[in-house]
Protein backbone atom coordinates (compact mmCIF):
# COMPACT_ATOMS: atom_id res chain seq x y z
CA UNK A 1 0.00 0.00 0.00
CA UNK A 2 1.46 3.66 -0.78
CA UNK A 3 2.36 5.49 1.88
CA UNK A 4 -0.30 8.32 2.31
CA UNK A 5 0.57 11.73 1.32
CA UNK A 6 1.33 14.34 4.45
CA UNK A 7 -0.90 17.19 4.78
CA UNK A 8 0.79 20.53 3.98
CA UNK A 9 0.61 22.81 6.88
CA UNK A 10 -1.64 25.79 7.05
CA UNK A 11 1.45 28.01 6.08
CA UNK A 12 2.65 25.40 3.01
CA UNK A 13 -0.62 24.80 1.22
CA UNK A 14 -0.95 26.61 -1.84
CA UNK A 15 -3.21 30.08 -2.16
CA UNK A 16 -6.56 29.64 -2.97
CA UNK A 17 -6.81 25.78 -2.04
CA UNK A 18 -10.71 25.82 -1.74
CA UNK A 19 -11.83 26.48 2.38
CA UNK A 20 -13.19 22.81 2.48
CA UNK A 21 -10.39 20.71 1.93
CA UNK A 22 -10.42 21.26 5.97
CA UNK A 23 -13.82 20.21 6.61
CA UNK A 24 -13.47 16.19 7.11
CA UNK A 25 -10.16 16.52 9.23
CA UNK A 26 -11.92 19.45 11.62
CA UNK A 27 -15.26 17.33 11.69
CA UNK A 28 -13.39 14.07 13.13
CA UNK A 29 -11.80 16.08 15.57
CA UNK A 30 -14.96 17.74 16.79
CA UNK A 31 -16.58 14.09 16.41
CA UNK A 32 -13.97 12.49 18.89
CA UNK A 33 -14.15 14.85 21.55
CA UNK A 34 -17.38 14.99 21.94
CA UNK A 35 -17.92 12.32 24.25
CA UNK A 36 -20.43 11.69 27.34
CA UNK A 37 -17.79 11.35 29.94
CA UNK A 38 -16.19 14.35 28.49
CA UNK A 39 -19.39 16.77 29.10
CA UNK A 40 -19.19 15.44 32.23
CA UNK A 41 -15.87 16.55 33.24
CA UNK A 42 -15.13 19.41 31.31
CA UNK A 43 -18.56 20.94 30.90
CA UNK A 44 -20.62 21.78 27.67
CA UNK A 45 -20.13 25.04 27.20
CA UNK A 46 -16.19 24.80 27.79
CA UNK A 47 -15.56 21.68 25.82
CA UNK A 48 -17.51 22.53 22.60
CA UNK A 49 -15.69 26.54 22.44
CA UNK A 50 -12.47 24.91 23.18
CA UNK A 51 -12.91 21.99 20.44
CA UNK A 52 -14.16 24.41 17.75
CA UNK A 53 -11.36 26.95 18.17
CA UNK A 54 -8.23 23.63 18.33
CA UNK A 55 -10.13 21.85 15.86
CA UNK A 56 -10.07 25.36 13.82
CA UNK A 57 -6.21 25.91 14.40
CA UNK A 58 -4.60 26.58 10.87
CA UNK A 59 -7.93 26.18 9.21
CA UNK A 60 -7.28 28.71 5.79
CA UNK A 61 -10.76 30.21 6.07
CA UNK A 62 -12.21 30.02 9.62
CA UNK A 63 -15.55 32.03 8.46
CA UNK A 64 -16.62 29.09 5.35
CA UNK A 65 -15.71 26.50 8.09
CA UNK A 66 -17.13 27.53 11.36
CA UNK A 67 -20.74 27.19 10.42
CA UNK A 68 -20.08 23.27 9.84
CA UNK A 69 -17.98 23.10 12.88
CA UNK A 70 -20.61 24.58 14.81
CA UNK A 71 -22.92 22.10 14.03
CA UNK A 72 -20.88 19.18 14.48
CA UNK A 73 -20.08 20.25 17.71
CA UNK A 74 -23.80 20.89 18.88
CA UNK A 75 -25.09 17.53 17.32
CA UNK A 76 -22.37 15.68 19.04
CA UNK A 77 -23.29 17.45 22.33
CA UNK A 78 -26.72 16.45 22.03
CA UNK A 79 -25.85 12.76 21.64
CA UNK A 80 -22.99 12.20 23.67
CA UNK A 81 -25.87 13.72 26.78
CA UNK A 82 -28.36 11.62 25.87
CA UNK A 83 -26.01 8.25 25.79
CA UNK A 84 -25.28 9.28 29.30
CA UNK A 85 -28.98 10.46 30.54
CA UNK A 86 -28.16 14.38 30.36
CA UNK A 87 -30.65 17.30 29.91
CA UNK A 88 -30.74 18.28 26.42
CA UNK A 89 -32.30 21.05 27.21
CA UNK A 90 -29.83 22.75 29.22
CA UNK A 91 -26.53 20.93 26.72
CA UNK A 92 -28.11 22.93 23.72
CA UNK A 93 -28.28 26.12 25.87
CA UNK A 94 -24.98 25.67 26.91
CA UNK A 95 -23.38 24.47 23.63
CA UNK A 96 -24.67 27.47 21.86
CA UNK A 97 -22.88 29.20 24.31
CA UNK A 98 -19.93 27.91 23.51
CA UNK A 99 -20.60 28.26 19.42
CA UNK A 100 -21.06 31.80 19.87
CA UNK A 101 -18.10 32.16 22.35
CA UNK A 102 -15.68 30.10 19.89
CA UNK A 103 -17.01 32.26 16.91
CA UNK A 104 -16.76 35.57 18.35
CA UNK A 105 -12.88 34.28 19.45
CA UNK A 106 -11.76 33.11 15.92
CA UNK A 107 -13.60 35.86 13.73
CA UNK A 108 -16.65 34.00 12.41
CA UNK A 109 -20.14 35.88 11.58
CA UNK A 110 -21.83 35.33 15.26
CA UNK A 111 -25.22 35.36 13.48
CA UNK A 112 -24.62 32.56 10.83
CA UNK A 113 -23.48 30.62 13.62
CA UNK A 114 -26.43 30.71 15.84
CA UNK A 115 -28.29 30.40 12.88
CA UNK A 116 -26.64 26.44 12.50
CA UNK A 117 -25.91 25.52 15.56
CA UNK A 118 -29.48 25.76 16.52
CA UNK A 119 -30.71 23.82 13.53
CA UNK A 120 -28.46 21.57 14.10
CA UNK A 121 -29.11 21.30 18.01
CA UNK A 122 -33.25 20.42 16.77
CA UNK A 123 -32.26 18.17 14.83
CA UNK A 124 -30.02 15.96 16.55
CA UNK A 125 -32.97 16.38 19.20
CA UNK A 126 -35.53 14.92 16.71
CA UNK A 127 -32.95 11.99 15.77
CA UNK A 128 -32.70 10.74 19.64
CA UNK A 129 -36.03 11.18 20.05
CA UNK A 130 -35.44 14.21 22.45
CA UNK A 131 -38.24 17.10 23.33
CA UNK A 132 -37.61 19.30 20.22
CA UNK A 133 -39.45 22.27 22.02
CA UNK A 134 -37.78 22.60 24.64
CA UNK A 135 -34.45 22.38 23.22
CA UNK A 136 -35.21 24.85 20.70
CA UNK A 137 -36.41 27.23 23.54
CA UNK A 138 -33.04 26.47 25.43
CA UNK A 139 -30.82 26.76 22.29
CA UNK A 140 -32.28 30.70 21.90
CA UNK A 141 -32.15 31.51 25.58
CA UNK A 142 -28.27 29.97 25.09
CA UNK A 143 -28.36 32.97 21.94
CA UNK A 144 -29.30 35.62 24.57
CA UNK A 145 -27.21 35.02 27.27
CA UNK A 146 -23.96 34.56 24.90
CA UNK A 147 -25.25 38.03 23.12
CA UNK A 148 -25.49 39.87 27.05
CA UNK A 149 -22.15 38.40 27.81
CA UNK A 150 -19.89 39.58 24.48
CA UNK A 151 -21.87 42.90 24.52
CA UNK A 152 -24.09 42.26 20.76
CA UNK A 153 -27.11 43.05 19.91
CA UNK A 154 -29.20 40.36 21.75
CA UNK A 155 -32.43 40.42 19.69
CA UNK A 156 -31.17 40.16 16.58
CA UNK A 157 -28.86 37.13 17.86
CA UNK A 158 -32.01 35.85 19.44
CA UNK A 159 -33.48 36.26 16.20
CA UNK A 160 -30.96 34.09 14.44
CA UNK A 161 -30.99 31.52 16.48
CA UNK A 162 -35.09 31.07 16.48
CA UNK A 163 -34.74 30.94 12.72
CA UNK A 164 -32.49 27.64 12.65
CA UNK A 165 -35.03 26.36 14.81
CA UNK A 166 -37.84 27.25 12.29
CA UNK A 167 -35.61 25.58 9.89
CA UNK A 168 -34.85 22.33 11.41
CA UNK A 169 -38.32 22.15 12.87
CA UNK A 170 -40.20 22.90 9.78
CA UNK A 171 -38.20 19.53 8.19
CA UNK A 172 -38.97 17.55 10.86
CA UNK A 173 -42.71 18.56 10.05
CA UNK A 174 -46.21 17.57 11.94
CA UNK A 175 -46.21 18.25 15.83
CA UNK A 176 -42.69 19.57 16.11
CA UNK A 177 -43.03 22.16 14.08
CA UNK A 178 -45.86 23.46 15.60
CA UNK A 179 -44.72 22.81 18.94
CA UNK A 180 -41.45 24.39 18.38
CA UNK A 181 -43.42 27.63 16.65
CA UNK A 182 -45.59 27.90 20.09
CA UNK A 183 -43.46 27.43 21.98
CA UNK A 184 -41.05 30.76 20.16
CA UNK A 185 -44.49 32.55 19.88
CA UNK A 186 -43.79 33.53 23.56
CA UNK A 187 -41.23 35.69 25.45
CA UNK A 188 -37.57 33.59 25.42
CA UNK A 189 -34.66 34.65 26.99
CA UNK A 190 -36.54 37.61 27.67
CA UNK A 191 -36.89 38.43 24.33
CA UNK A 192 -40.58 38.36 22.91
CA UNK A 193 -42.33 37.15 19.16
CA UNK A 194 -39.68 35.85 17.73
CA UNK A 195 -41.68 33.65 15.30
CA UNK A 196 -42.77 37.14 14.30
CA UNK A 197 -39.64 38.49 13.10
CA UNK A 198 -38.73 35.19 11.16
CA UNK A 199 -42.16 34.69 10.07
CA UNK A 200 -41.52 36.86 6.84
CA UNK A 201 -38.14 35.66 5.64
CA UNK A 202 -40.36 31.95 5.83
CA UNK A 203 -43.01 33.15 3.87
CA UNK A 204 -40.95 34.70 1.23
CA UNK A 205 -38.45 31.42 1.25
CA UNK A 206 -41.77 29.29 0.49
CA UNK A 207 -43.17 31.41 -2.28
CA UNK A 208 -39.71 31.25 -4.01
CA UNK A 209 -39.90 27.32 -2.99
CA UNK A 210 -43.57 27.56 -5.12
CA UNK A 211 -42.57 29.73 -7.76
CA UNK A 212 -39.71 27.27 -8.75
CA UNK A 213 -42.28 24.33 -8.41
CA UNK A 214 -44.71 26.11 -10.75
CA UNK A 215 -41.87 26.47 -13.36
CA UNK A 216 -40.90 22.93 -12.98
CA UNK A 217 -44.41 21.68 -13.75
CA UNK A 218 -45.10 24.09 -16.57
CA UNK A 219 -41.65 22.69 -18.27
């Protein structure tokens, strides 16, 4: 068998090597640390910032890759607690802490990030069989206490982060989704009618979804 090819350093690979030749070797790292016993020790909101910013190290374009790192991180949270019997609820509050936290450290859009880690926090939720509801509420409140703590605008982080869980929830379909809109109807985190402010963006995403159908069909 050949012997496999090292992997230029950050400094040796060549400009304008696309952002995601990074991706698999940053998602196995997130993937392996994420571990029950290691939530357990270090504590969620620690352990995912401090994976996401090593497992970023030397990455060529931390902004294209922190959106997928985010996620990984908060899925594997969410699994690695509920192998070991943890509250999901209060893992995605805390691991979108620690999105936020890593992306605000390393440069990456604080917005987009909240945006996927939530989604991704829902879904790994709806794959375990977890309460998506109240995981989605948890994830935002997560959103407004990492906005109040690095001194951003807190509703429009809010905001962000109660759209991913529109997203995730509106695949998941049925009960979920309308549990999950309820449930964002109210005041989170302090922060009221968030379904209201996303509401629009939705509306004009599924007339574009239409739209495209309608052309489809009349081809």
């Amino acid at each position: 068998m050949a012997a496999r090819a090292k992997r230029p350093s950050s400094t040796e690979r060549r400009p304008g090597a696309p952002a995601g030749t990074d991706s698999p070797r940053v998602q196995r790292a997130i993937q392996s640390a994420m571990t029950g016993s290691e939530i357990i020790a270090v504590g969620v909101l620690h352990l995912v910032k401090n994976t996401i910013v090593t497992a970023l190290a030397g990455v060529q374009d931390v902004g294209a890759a922190i959106g997928t790192a985010a996620v990984t991180a908060v899925r594997g949270a969410i699994k690695a607690a509920y192998t070991v019997g943890g509250d999901l609820g209060t893992v995605a509050r805390e691991a979108i802490r620690g999105t936020i936290g890593a992306a605000k450290e390393i440069g990456g859009d604080l917005g987009d990030v909240a945006r996927s880690a939530t989604r991704g926090a829902v879904k790994a939720t709806s794959e375990v069989g977890g309460d998506v509801s109240t995981v989605a509420r948890r994830a935002v409140e997560g959103s407004v206490v990492a906005a109040k703590e690095l001194g951003v605008d807190v509703r429009e982080l809010a905001r962000s982060a109660a759209e991913g869980a529109l997203e995730a929830a509106d695949r998941i379909g049925g009960a979920a989704s309308r549990a999950v809109r309820t449930t964002l109807s109210g005041t989170v985190g302090g922060v009221r009618s968030l379904v209201a402010d996303v509401a629009p963006t939705n509306r004009r995403r599924a007339r574009a979804r239409r739209r495209r159908v309608k052309k489809t069909t009349a081809g």
